[in-house]
Protein backbone atom coordinates (compact mmCIF):
# COMPACT_ATOMS: atom_id res chain seq x y z
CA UNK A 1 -0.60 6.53 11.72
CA UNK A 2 0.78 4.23 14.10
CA UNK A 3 -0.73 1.51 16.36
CA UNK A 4 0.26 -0.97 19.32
CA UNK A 5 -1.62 -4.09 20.03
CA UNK A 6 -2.43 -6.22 23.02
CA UNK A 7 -3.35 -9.40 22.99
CA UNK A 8 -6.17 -12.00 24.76
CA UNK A 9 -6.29 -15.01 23.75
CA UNK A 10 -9.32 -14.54 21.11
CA UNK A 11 -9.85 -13.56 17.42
CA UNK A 12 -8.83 -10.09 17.49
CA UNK A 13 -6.61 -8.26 20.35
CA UNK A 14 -8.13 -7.38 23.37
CA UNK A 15 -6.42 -3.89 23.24
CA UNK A 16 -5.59 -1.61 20.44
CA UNK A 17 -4.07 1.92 20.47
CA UNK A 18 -3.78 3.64 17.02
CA UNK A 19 -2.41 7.46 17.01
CA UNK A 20 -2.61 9.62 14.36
CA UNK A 21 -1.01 13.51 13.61
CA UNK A 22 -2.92 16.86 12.75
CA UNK A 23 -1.79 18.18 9.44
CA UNK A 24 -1.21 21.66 8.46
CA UNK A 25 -1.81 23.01 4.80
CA UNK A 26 1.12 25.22 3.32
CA UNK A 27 0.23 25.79 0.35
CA UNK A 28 -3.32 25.61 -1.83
CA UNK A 29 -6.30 25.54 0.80
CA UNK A 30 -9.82 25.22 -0.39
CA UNK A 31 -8.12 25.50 -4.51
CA UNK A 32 -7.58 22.23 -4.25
CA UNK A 33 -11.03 21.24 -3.63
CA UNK A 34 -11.49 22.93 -7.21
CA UNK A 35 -8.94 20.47 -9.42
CA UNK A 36 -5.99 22.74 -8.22
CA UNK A 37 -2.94 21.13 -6.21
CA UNK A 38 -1.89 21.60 -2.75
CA UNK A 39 1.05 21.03 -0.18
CA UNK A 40 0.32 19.65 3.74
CA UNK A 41 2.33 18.32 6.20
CA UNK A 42 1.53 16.05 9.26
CA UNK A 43 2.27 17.67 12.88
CA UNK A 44 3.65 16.29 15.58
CA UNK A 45 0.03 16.68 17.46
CA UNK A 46 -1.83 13.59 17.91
CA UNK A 47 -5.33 11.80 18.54
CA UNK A 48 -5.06 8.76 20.10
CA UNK A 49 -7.71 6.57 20.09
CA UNK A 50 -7.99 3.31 22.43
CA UNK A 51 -10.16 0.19 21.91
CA UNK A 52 -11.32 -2.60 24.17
CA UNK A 53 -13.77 -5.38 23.28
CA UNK A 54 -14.84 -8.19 25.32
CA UNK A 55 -13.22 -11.09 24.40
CA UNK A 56 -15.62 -13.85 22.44
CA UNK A 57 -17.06 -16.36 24.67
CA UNK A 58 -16.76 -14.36 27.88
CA UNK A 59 -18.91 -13.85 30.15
CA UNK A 60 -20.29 -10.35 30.89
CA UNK A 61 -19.61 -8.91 34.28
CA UNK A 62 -19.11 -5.41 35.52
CA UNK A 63 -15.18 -5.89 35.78
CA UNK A 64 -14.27 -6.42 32.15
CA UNK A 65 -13.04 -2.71 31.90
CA UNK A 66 -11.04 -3.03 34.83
CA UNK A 67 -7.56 -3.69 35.94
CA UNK A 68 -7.39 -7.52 35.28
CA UNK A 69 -8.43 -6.72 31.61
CA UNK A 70 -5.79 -4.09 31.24
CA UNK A 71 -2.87 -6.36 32.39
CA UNK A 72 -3.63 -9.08 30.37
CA UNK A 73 -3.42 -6.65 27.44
CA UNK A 74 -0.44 -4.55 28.78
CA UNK A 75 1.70 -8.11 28.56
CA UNK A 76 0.52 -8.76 25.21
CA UNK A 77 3.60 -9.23 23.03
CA UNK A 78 2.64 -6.07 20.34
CA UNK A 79 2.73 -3.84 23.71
CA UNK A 80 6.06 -3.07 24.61
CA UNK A 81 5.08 -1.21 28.29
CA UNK A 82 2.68 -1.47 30.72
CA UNK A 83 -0.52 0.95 30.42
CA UNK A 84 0.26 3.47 33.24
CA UNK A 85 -3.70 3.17 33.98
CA UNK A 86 -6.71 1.34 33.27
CA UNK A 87 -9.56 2.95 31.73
CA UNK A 88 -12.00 1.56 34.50
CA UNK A 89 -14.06 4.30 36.15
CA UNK A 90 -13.25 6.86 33.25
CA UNK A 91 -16.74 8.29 32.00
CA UNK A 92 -18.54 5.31 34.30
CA UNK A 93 -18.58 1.80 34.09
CA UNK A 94 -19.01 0.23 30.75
CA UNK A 95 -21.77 -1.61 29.54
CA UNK A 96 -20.20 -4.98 27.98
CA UNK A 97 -23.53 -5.26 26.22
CA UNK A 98 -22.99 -2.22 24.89
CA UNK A 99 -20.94 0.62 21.88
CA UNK A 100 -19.56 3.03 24.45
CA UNK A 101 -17.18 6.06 23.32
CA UNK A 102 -15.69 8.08 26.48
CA UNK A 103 -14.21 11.86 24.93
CA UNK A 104 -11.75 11.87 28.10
CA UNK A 105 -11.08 15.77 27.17
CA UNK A 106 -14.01 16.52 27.54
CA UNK A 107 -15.52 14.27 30.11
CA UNK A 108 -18.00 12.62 28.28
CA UNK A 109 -19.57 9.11 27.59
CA UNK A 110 -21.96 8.12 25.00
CA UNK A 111 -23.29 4.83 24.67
CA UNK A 112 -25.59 2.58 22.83
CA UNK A 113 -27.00 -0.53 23.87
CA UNK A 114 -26.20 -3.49 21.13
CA UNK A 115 -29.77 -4.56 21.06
CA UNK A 116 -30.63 -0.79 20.68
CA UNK A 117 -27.79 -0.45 17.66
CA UNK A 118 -29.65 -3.93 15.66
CA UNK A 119 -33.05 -2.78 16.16
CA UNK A 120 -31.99 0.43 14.49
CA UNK A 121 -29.16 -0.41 11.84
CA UNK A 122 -31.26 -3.90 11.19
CA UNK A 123 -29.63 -5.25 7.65
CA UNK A 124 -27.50 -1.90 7.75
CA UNK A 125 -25.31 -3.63 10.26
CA UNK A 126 -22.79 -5.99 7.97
CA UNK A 127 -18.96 -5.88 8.88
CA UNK A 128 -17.34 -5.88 5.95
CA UNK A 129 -13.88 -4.19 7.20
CA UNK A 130 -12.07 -5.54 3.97
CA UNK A 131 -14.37 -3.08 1.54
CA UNK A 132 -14.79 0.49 2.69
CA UNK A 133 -17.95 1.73 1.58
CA UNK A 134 -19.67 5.55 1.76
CA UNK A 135 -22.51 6.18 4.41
CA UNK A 136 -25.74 5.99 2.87
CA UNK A 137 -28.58 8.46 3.37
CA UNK A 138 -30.98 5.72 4.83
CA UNK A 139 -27.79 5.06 7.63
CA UNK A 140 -27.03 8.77 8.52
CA UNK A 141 -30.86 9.15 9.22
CA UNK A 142 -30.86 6.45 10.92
CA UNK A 143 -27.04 7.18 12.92
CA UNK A 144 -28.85 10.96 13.49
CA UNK A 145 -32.10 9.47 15.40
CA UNK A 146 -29.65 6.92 17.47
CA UNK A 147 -27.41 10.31 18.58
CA UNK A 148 -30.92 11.45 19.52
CA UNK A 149 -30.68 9.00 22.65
CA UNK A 150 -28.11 10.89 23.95
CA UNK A 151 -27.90 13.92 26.58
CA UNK A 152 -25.42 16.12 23.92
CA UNK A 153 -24.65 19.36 26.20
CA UNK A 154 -26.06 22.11 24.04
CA UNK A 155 -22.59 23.69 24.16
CA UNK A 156 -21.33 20.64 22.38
CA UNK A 157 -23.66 19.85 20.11
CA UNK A 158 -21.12 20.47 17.54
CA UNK A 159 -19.66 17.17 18.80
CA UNK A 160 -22.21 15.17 16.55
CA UNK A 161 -20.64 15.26 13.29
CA UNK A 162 -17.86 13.73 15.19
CA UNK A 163 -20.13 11.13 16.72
CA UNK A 164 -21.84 10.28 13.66
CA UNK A 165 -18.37 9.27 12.01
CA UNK A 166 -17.77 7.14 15.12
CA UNK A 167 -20.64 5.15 14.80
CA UNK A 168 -20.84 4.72 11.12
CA UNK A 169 -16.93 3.47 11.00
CA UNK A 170 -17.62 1.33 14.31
CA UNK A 171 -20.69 -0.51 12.95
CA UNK A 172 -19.54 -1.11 9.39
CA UNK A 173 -16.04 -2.27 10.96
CA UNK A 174 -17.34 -4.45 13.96
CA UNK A 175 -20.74 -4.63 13.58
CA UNK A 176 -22.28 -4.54 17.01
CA UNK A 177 -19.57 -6.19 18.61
CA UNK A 178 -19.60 -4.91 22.25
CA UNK A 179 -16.63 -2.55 23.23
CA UNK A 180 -15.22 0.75 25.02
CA UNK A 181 -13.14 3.40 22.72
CA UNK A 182 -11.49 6.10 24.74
CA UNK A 183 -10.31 9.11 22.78
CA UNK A 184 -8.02 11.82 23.98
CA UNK A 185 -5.96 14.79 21.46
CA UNK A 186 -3.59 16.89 21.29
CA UNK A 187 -5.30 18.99 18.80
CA UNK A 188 -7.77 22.06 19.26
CA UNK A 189 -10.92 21.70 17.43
CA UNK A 190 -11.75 23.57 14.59
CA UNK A 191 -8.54 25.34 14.24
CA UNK A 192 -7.84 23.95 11.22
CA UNK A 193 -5.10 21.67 12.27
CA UNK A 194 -6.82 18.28 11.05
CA UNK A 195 -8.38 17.45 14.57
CA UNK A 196 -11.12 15.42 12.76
CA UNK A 197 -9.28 13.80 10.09
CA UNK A 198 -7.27 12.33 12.82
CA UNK A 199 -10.14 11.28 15.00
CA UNK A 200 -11.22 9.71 11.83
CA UNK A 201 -7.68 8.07 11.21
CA UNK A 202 -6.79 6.71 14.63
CA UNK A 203 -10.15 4.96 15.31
CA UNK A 204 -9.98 3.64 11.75
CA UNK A 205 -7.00 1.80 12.42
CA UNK A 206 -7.84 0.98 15.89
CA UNK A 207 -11.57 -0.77 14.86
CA UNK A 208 -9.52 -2.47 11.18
CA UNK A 209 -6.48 -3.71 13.62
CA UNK A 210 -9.09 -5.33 16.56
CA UNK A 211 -11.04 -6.78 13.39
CA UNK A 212 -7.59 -8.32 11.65
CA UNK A 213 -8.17 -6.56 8.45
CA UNK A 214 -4.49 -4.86 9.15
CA UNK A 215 -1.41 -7.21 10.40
CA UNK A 216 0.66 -5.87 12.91
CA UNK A 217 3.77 -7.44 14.66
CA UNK A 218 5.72 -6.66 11.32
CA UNK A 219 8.14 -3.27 12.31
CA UNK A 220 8.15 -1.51 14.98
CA UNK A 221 8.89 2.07 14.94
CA UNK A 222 9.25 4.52 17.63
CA UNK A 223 8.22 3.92 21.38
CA UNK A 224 6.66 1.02 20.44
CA UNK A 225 4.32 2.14 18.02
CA UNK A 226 3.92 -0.57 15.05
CA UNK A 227 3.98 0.64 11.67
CA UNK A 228 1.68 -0.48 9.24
CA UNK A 229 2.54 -1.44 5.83
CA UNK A 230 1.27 0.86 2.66
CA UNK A 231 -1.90 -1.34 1.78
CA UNK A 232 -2.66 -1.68 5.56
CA UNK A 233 -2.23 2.35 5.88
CA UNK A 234 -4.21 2.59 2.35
CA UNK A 235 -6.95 0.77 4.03
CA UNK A 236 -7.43 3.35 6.81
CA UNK A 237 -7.17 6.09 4.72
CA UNK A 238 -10.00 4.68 2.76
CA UNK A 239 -12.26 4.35 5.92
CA UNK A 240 -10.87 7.58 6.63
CA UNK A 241 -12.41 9.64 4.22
CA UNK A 242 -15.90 7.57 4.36
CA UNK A 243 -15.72 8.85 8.02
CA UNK A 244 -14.40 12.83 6.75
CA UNK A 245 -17.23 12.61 4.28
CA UNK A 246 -20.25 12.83 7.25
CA UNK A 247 -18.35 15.29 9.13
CA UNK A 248 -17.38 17.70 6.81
CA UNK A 249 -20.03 16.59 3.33
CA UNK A 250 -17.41 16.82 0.39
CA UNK A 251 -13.71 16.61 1.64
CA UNK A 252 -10.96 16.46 -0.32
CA UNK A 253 -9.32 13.98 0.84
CA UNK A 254 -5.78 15.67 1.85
CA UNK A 255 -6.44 15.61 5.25
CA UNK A 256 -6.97 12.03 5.98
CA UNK A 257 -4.18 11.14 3.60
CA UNK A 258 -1.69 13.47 5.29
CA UNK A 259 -2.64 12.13 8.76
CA UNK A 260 -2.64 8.41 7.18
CA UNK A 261 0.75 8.47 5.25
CA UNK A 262 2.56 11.67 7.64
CA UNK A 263 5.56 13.42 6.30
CA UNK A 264 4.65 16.06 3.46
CA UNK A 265 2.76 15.44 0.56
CA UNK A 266 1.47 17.08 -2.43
CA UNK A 267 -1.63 16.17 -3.30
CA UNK A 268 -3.42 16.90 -6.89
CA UNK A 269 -6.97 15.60 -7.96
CA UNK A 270 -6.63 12.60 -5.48
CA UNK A 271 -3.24 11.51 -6.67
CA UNK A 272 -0.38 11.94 -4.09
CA UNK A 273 2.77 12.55 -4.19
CA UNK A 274 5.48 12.42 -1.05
CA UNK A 275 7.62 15.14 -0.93
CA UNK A 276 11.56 13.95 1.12
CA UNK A 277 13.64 16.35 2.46
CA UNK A 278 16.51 15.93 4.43
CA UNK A 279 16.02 19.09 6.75
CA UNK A 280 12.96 19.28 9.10
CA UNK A 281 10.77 22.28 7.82
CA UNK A 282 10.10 24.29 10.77
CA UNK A 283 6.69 25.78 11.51
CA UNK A 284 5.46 27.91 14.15
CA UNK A 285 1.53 27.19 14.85
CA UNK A 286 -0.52 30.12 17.02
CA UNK A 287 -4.45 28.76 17.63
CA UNK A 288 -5.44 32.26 17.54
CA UNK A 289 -8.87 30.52 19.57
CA UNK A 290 -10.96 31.31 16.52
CA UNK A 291 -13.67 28.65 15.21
CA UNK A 292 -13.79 27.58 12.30
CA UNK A 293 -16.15 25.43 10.34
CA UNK A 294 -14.57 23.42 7.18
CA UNK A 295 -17.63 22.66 5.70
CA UNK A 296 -19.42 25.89 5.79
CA UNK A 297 -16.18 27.05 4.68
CA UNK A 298 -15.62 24.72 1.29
CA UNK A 299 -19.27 25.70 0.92
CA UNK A 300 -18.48 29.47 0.89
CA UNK A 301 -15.43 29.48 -1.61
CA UNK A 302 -17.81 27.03 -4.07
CA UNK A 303 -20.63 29.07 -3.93
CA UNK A 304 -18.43 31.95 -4.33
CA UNK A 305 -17.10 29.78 -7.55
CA UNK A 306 -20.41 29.64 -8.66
CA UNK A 307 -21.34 33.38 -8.79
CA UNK A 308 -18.01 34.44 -10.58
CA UNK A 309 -16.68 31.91 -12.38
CA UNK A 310 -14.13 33.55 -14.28
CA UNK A 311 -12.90 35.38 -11.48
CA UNK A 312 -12.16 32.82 -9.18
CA UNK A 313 -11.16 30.96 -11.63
CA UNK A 314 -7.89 33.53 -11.94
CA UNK A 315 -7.84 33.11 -8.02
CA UNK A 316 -7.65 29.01 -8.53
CA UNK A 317 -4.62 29.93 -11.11
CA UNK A 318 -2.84 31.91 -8.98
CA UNK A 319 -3.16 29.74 -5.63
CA UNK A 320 -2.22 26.58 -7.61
CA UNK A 321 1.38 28.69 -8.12
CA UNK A 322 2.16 28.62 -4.56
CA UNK A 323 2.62 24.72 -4.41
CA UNK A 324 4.68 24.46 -7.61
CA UNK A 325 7.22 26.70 -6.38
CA UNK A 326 6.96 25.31 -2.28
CA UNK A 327 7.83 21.90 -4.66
CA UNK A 328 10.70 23.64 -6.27
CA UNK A 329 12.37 25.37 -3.54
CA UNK A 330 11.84 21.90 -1.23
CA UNK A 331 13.58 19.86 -4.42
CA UNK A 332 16.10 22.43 -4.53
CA UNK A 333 16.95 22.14 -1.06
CA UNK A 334 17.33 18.19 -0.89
CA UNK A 335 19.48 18.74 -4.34
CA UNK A 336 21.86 21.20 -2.30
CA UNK A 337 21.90 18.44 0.56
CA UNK A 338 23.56 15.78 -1.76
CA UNK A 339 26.00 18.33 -3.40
């Protein structure tokens, strides 16, 4: 995950970009929500996800998404080029008494009021970006009947999973401080390429970086990006997974880390490992256009684990092979690149 910065003249910047890959699973899908290991490796598809919050202090007026606010934050000194346009005007003007979240893919705004957000969330609402802490049932409820103020298009009614983790990793992050997110991706949904995960990731570390729970300024990577250091990235990854765990009920976690950390990991009961290799694996990736549902799948191959233990038991065995010996042939290869 990577993220740029702009900054305004108050606690916090007044801009923050945060990107973060798709993932693909080689080796050990679904066994290694059952104890068994598996192998994934980040894409080079990406959701971006853009914050803006009005600054503290200032006055509210109709202009503070427009083009002045963008060029203060496009000369900030974590932003190394000038935003080739404002958000103003994309999914209608912003409320800066408001949450708002504009899909730009899809062409839709939601927002929420603040006041509306408080009289909901009530004691709920306590920023505490430092401590990453699960969704409770009492707060989902809650987050479900807030979603209900909003005109979801029937055909995208899948889109509330999505929104849920939004406002649950907004709210514990910020609180109900008043701001725009714009999201845009690379990634087709429900293909299986991570597309939530990395929702999840990018506004993670877009909300932790506006709230100074991450430091930035420290490297700078590629095209500007800043690179956050392991207990920064370990942070998102956390928040992450609180955010994976409403869309898709019991993740395992490889997803988030994979589009957290990039590269290609191995990843075994929670504990990763990174897996170097000199040569870039090459992967071709067809979206064959065919949904599919995680959870409902997870759900499937448990229940499934349920109902014949022993035999899918032999079928955990067996899949668990596969990442061994993608480990072994990947270690072989970066041996043979030093010899």
């Amino acid at each position: 995950m990577d993220a740029v910065a702009g900054t305004a003249g108050y606690r916090g910047p007044a801009e923050v970009r945060a990107r973060a890959p798709g993932k693909i699973i080689l080796a050990g899908e679904h066994a290694v929500v059952h104890g068994s290991a598996a192998v994934a490796a980040a894409t080079d598809l990406y959701t971006r996800s853009s914050l803006l919050l009005r600054p503290t202090g200032a006055p509210a007026h109709p202009g503070f998404f427009g083009s002045s606010f963008c060029r203060v934050a496009a000369a900030g000194t974590l932003l190394t080029a000038p935003l080739s346009r404002c958000h103003a005007g994309e999914g209608g003007g912003a409320d800066s008494g408001a949450v708002e979240l504009y899909l730009r893919d899809s062409g839709l705004t939601f927002s929420w009021p603040c006041l509306r957000l408080r009289g909901a969330l009530g004691e709920e609402i306590s920023a505490n970006p430092g401590v990453p802490a699960p969704c409770s049932p009492d707060q989902l409820a809650t987050i479900a009947r807030l979603l209900e103020d909003q005109e979801i298009p029937e055909a995208k009614i899948w889109l509330s999973a999505g929104l849920s983790a939004f406002l649950f990793l907004y709210t514990s992050i910020l609180g109900c401080r008043p701001g725009k997110a714009v999201v845009t991706s690379d990634l087709p949904m429900g293909a299986g390429l991570g597309s939530s995960s990395a929702l999840c990731v990018s506004m993670s570390g877009a909300l932790l970086t506006a709230a100074g729970a991450v430091s930035v300024g420290a490297h700078r990577g590629a095209e500007g990006w800043e690179v956050l250091g392991k207990g920064d990235l370990e942070l998102v990854n956390q928040w992450a997974f609180q955010g994976e765990k409403i869309i898709h009920g019991k993740p395992f976690g490889i997803d988030n880390s994979v589009s957290t950390f990039g590269k290609m990991i191995k990843f075994k009961k929670g504990e990763l490992t990174n897996l170097e290799s000199r040569n870039p694996v090459k992967m071709l990736i067809t979206d064959t256009r065919v949904g599919r549902n995680t959870k409902a799948l997870v759900a499937g191959v448990s229940e499934r684990a349920s109902r014949h233990p022993d035999a899918m038991a032999s079928v955990f065995h067996t899949m668990a092979s596969f990442p061994s010996w993608f480990y072994k042939i990947n270690t072989i290869q970066l041996m043979c690149d030093f010899c």
